[in-house]
Structures are given as C-alpha cells and as structure tokens.
C-alpha atoms as a PDB file:
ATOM      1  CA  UNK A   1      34.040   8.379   8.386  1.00  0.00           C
ATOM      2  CA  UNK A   2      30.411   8.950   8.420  1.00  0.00           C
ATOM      3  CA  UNK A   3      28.014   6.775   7.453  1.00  0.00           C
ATOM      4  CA  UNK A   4      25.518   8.164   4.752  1.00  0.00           C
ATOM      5  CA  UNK A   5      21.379   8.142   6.328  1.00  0.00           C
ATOM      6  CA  UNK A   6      19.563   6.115   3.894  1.00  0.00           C
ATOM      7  CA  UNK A   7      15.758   7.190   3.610  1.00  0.00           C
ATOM      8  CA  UNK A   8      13.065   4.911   2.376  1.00  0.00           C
ATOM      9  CA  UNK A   9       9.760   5.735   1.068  1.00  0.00           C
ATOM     10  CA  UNK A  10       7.037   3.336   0.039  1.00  0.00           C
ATOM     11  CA  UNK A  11       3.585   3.698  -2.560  1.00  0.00           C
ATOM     12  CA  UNK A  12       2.118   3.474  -5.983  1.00  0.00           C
ATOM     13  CA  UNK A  13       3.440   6.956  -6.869  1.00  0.00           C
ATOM     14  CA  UNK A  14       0.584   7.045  -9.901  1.00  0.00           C
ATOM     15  CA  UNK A  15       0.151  10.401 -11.946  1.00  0.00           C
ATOM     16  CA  UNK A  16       2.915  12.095  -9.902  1.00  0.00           C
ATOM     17  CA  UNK A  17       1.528  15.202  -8.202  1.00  0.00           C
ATOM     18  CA  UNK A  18       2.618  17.909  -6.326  1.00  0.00           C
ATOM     19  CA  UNK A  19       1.827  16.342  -3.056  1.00  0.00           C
ATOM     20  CA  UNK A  20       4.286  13.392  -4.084  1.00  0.00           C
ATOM     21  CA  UNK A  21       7.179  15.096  -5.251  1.00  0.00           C
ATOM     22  CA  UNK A  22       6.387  17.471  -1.152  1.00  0.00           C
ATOM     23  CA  UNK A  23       7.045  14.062   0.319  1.00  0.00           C
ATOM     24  CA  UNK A  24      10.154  13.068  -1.885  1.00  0.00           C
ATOM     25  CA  UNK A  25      11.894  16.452  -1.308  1.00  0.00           C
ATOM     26  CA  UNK A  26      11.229  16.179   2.327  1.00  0.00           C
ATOM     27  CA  UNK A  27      12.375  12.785   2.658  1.00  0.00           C
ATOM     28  CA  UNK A  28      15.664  13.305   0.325  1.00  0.00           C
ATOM     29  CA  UNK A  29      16.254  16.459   2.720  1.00  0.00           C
ATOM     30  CA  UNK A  30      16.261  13.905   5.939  1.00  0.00           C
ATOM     31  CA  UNK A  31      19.214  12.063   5.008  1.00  0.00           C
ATOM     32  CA  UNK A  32      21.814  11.521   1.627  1.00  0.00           C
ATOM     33  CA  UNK A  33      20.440   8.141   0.155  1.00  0.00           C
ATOM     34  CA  UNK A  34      16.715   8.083  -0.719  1.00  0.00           C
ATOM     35  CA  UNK A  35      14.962   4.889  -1.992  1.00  0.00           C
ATOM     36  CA  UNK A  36      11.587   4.415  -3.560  1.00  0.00           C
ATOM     37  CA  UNK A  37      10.229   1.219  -2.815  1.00  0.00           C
ATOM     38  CA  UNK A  38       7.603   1.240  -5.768  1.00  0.00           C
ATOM     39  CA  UNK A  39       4.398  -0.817  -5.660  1.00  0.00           C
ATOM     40  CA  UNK A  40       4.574  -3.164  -8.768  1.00  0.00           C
ATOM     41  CA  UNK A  41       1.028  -3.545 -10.991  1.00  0.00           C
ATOM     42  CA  UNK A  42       0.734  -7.285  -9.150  1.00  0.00           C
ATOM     43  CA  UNK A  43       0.997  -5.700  -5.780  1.00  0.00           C
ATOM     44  CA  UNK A  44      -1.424  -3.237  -6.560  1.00  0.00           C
ATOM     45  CA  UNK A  45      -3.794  -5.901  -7.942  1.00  0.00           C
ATOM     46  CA  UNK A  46      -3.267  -8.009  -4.810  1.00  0.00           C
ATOM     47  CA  UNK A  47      -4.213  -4.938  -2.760  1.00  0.00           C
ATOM     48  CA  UNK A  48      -7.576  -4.277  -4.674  1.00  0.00           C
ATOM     49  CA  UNK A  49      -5.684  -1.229  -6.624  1.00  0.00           C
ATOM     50  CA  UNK A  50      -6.014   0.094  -9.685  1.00  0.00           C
ATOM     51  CA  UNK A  51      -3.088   2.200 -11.234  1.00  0.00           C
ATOM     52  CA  UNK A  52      -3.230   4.373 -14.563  1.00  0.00           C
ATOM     53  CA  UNK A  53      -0.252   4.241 -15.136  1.00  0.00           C
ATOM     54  CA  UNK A  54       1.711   1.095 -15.374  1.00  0.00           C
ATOM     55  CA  UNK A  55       4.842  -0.132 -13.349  1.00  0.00           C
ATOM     56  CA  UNK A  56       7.385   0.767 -16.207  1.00  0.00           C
ATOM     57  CA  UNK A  57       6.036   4.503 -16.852  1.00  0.00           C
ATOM     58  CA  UNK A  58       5.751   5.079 -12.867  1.00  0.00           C
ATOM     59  CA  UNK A  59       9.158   4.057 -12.219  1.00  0.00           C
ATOM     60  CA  UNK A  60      10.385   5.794 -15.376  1.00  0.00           C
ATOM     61  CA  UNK A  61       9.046   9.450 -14.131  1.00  0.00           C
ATOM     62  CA  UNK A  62      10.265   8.469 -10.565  1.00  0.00           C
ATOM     63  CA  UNK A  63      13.299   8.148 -11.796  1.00  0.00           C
ATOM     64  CA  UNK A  64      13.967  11.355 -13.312  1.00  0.00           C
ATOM     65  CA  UNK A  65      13.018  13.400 -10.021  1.00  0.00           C
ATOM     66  CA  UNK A  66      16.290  14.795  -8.808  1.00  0.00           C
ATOM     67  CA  UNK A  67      14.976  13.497  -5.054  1.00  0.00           C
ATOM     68  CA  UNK A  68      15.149   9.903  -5.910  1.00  0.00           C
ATOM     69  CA  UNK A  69      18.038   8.045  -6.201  1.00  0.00           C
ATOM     70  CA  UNK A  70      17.174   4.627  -6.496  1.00  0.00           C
ATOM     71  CA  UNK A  71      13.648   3.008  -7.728  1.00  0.00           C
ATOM     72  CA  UNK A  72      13.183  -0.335  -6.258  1.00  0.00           C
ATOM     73  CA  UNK A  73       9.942  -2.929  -6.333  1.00  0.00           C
ATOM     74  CA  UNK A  74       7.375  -3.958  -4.113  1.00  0.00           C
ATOM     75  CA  UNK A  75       5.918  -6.857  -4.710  1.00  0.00           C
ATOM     76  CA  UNK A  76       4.642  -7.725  -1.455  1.00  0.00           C
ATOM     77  CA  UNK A  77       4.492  -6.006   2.207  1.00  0.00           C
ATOM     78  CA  UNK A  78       7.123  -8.153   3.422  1.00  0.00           C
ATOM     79  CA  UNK A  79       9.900  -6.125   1.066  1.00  0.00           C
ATOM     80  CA  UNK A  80       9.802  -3.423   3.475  1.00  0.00           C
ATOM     81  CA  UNK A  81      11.668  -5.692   5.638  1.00  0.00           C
ATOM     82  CA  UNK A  82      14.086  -7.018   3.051  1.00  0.00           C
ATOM     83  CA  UNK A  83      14.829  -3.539   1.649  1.00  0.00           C
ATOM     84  CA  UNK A  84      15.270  -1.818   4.925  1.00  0.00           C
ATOM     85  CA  UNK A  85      17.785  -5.265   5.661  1.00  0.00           C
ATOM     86  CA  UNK A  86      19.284  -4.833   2.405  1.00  0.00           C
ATOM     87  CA  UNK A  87      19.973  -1.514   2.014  1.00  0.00           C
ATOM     88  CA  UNK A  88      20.740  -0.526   6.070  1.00  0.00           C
ATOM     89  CA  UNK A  89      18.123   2.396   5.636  1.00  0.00           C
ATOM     90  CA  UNK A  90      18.083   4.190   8.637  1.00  0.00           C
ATOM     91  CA  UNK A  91      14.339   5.718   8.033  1.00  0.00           C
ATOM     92  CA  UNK A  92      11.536   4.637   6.747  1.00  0.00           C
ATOM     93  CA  UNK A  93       8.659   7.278   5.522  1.00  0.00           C
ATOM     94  CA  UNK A  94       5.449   6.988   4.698  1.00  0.00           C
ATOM     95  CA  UNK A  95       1.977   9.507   4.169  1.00  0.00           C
ATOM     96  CA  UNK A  96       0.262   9.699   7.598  1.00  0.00           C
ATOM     97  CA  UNK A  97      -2.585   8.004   6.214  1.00  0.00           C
ATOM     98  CA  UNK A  98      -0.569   5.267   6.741  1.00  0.00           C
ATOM     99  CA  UNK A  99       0.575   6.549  10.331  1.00  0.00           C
ATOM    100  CA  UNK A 100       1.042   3.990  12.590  1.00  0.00           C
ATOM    101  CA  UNK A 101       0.725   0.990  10.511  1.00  0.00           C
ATOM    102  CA  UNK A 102       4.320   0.427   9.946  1.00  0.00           C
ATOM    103  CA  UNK A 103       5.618   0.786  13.440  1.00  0.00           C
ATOM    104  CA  UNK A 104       6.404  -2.329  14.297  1.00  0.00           C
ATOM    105  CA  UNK A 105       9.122  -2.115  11.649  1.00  0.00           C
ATOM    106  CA  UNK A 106      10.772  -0.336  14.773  1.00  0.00           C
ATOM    107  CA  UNK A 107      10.597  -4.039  16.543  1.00  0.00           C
ATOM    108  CA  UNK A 108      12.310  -6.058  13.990  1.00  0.00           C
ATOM    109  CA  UNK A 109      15.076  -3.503  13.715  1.00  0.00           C
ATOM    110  CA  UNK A 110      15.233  -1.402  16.876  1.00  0.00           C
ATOM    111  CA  UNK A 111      17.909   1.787  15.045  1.00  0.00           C
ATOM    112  CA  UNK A 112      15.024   2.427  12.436  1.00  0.00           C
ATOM    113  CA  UNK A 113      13.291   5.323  12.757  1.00  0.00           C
ATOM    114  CA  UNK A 114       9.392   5.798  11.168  1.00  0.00           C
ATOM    115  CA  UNK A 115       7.932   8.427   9.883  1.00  0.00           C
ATOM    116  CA  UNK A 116       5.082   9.880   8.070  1.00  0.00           C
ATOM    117  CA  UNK A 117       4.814  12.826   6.405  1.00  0.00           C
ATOM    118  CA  UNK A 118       1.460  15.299   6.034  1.00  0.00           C
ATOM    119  CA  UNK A 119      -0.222  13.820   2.983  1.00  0.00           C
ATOM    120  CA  UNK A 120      -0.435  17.490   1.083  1.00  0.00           C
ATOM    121  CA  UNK A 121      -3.832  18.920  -0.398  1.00  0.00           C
ATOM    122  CA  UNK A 122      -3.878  16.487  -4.023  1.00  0.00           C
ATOM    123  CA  UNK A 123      -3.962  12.903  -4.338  1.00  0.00           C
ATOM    124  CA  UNK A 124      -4.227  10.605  -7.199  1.00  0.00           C
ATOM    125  CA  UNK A 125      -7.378   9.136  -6.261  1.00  0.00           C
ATOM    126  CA  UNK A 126      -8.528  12.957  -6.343  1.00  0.00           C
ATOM    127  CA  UNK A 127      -6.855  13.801  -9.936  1.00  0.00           C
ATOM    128  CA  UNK A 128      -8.294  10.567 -11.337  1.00  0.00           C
ATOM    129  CA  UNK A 129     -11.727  11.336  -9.635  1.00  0.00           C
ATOM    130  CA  UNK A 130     -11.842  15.008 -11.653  1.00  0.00           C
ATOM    131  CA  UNK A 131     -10.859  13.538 -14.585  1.00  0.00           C
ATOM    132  CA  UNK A 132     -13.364  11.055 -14.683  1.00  0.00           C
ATOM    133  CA  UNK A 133     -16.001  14.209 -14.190  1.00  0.00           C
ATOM    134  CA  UNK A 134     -14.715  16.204 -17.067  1.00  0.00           C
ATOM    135  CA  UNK A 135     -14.822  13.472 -19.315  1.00  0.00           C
ATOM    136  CA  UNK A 136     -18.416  12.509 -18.444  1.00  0.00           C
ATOM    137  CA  UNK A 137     -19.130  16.251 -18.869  1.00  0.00           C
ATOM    138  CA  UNK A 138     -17.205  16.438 -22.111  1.00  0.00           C
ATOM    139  CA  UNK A 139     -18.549  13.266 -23.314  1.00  0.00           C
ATOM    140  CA  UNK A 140     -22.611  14.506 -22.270  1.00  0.00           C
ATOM    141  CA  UNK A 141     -21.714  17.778 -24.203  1.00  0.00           C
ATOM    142  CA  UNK A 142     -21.731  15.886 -27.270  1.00  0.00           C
ATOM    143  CA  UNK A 143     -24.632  13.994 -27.143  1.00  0.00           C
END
C-alpha cells in the first residue's frame, strides 16, 4: 500500500495574499498531506515580529483554504524538527527567502527533502506597508 507524501510548510501566514495561497497550492500539489506549521504571536514576538492579525484569526482563515489540511503551532524553531518527527513529513517547504537556511533539516533526517518555493510578487510586509500610506494620506486629507 502506498504511503501518503506529507508536505510541510512553515510562516506567519498574516493578511493571506495571493502569493501565500501560490505557495499552499503548490505545496498541496507535491504530495496528499499538507501541514501548516503556523508561527504563534510569542514566536513572532521572540523573532522581533509584528503580526496584524492574531494567532486565532490566522489559523482560522488557514484553515478554511481547501490546500491545508492541518494547522499546527510554532512556538519555537526547534518544532520543525518535532513536527517533521511527528508527523513523518516527507518535505519540508519554505519561500526562497528562506533558501538554504533549513537545509540541515536534511542531516537530522537524511529521506527529507527541502524546498523553497518563488516568493510571488505581494507580501505582507508590502500590503501592510500600502496601507499604512493610504491611511496617512487619508488621514492628511482631513486635516
């Protein structure tokens, strides 16, 4: 019988864009099982992050993508390690802003395969950036 792949992604996943649910398709279409490994508000804090939306609402709309079949989270950068243990994912994924900083995931357990997938042309760090600017412009129209 064959054994299902199990695909695991990692990030803050805040104000879902079209570049994020690009990388969720692509990584659901590399194997049957895919697992979000969400960054919690704590892990974001302990990373110098800042997320608009909170843990609950993030893994809420995660949730609901037809991609994703399991929300996990991350409360530290050691649960890679557990989750890909605990769940026998056979890849991990990741943007390629990240490339090459998870590779040595491959040494602690040699059948895992890494990957990173194009980032996409919109971030959240853009979206929040333009929304910043329209509400400065909005809010220096009405002075």
């Amino acid at each position: 019988m064959k054994k299902d792949v199990v695909v695991l992604v990692a990030g803050t996943f805040d104000i879902i864009h079209e570049s994020h649910i690009n990388m969720l398709r692509n990584a659901k279409s590399i194997g049957d099982k895919l697992i979000v490994m969400l960054s919690t508000d704590g892990f974001n804090t302990k990373k110098g992050k800042k997320a608009y939306q909170d843990y609950e609402t993030r893994k809420f709309v995660l949730e609901a993508i037809r991609y994703v079949d399991v929300v996990v989270p991350e409360n530290s950068w050691d649960d890679k390690e557990m989750y890909v243990d605990m769940f026998d994912v056979n890849i991990f994924a990741m943007g390629d802003d990240w490339r090459g900083k998870f590779d040595d995931l491959k040494t602690i357990f040699p059948d895992l395969k890494v990957m990173y997938f194009p980032r996409g042309k919109t971030s959240s760090q853009k979206i929040k950036k333009d929304l910043a600017k329209i509400e400065k412009e909005v809010d220096d129209s009405n002075v």
